[in-house]
Protein backbone atom coordinates (compact mmCIF):
# COMPACT_ATOMS: atom_id res chain seq x y z
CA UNK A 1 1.37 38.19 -9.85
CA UNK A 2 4.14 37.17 -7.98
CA UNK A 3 3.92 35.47 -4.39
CA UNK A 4 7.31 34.47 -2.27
CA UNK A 5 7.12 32.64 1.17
CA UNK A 6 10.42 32.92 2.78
CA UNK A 7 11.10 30.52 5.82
CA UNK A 8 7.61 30.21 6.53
CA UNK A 9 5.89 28.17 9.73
CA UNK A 10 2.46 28.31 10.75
CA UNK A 11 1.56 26.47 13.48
CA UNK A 12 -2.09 26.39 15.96
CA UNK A 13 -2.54 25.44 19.34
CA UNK A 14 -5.15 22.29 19.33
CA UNK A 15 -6.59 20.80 22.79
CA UNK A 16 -3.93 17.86 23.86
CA UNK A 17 -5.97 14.92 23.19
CA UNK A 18 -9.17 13.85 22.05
CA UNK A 19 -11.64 15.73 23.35
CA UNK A 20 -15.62 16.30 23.54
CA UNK A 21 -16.51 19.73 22.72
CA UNK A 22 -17.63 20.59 26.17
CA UNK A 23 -14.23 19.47 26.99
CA UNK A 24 -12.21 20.98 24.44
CA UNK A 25 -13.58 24.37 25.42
CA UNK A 26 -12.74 23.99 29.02
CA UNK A 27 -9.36 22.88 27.93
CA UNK A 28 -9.00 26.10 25.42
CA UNK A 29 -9.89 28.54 28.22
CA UNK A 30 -7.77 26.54 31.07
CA UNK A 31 -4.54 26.69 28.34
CA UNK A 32 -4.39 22.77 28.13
CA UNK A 33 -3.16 22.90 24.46
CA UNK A 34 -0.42 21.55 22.46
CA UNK A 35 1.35 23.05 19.48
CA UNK A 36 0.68 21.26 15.79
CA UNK A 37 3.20 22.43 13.49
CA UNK A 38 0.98 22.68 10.39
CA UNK A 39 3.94 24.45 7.95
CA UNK A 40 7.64 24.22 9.28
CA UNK A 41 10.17 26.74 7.19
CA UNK A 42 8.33 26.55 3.99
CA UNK A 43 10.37 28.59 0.88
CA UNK A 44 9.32 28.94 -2.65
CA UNK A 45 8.55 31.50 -4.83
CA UNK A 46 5.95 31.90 -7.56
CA UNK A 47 6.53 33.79 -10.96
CA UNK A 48 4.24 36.05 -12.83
CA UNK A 49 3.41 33.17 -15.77
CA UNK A 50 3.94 30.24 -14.18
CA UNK A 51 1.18 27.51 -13.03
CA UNK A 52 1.84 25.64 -9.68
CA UNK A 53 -0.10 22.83 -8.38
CA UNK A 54 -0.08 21.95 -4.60
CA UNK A 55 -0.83 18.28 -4.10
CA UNK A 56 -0.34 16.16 -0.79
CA UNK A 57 -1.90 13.48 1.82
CA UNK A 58 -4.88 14.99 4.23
CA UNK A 59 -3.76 17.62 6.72
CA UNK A 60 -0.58 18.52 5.03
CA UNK A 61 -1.17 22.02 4.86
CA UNK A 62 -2.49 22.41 1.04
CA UNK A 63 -5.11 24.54 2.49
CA UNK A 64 -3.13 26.33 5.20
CA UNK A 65 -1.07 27.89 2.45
CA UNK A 66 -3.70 28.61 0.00
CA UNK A 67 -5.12 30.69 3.14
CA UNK A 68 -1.88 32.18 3.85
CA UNK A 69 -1.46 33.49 0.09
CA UNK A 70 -5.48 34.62 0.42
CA UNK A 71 -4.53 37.10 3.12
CA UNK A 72 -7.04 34.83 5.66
CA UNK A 73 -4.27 33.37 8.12
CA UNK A 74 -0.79 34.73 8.46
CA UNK A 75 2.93 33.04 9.54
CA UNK A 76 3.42 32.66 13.11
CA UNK A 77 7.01 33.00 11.66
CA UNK A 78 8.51 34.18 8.15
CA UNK A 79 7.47 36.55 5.55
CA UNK A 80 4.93 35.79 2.55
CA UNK A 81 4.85 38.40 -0.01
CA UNK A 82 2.26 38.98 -2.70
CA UNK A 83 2.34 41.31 -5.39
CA UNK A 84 -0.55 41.23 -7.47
CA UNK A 85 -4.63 41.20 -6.73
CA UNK A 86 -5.73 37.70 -5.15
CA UNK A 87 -9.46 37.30 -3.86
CA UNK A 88 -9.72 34.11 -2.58
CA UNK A 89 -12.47 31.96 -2.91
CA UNK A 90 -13.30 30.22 0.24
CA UNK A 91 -15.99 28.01 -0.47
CA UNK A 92 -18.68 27.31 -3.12
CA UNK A 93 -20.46 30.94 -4.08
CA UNK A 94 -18.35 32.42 -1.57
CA UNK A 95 -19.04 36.21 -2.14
CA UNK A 96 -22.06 35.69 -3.53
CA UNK A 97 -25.75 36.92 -1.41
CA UNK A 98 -28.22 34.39 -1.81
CA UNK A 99 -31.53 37.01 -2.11
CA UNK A 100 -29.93 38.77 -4.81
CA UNK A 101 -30.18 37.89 -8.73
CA UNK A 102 -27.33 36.13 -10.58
CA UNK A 103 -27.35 39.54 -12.67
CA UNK A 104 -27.05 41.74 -9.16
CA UNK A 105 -24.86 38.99 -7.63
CA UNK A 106 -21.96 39.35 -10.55
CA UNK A 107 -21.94 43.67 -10.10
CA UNK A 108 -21.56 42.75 -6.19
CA UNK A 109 -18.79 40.16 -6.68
CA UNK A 110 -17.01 42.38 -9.52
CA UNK A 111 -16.87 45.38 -6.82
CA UNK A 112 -15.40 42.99 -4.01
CA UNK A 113 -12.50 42.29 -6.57
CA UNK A 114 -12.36 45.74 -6.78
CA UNK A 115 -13.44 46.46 -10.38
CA UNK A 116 -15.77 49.61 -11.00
CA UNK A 117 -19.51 49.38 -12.51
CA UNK A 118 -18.21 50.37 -15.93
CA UNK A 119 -15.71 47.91 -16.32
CA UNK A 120 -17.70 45.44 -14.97
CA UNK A 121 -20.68 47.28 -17.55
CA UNK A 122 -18.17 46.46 -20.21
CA UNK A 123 -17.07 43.00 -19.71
CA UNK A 124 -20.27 41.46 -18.92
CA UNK A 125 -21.69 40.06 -21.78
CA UNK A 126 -18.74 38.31 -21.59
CA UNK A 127 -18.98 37.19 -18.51
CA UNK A 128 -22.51 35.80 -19.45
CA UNK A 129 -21.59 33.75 -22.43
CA UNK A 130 -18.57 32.22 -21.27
CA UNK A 131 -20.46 30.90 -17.54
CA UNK A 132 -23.42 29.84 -20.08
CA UNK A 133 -26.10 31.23 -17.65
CA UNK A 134 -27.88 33.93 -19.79
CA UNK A 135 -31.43 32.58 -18.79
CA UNK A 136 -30.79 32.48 -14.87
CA UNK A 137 -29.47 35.89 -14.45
CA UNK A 138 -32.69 37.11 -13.01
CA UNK A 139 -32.75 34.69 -10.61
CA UNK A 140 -32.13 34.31 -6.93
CA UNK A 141 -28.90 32.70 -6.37
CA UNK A 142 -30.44 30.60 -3.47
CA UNK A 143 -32.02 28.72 -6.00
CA UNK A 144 -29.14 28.11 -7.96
CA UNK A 145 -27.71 24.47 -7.88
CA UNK A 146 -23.99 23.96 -6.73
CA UNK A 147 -23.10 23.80 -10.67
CA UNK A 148 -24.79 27.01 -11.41
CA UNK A 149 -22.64 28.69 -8.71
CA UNK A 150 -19.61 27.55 -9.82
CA UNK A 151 -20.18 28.63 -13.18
CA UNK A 152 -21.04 32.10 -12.20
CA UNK A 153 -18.64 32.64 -9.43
């Protein structure tokens, strides 16, 4: 995996003050907006190996670039390449379908990451003993608790 941003800005257009939402909708479809410069000429690159934590205040644009090496948001100006597989996770049990089985829910989530049945056939015992949840693979992911998502997913 390698992922380069090269003189990268992302910015969105926000209502120009503080707003209701009644309000803020008017003002989105009259064009009262301002620009908020979320990323301005951002540059790094990441190398195959290496570990890189992104830490900052609220609203700094941790997220924003997460999203923008996910594929989910793109540059308004710049270039981000990314060469390797990355399936972002979104949220808690993002990916997963909550009326399926933990067991059906880990073949679904394997073929969104783009792995076939038989490799997913072959690594999942593994899979099993390492998220420790042998005895709730046959059920319903609804009724999973937050933990028991995130040690599935």
């Amino acid at each position: 995996m390698q992922i380069e941003f090269e003189n990268v800005s992302k910015y969105f257009f926000v209502p120009s003050k503080e707003l209701s939402f009644r309000q803020a909708f008017i003002s989105f479809s009259k064009g009262k907006q301002i620009k908020k410069e979320v990323l301005n000429n951002i540059h790094f690159s990441i190398q195959k190996g290496e570990f890189v934590g992104i830490i900052g205040p609220n609203g700094c644009g941790k997220s924003t670039i997460l999203k923008l090496i996910g594929g989910i948001l793109w540059p308004n100006v710049g270039r981000i390449t990314v060469i390797g597989k990355v399936a972002p996770l979104l949220e808690l049990g993002a990916g997963f379908h909550p009326d399926l089985t933990g067991r059906e829910n880990i073949y679904l989530y394997g073929s969104i990451l783009g792995f076939k049945k038989k490799e997913i056939d072959q690594k999942f015992e593994e899979m099993v003993l390492f998220s420790e949840m042998k005895d709730f693979l046959n059920l319903k992911i609804k009724h999973y608790s937050s933990g028991m998502a995130a040690r599935l997913g």
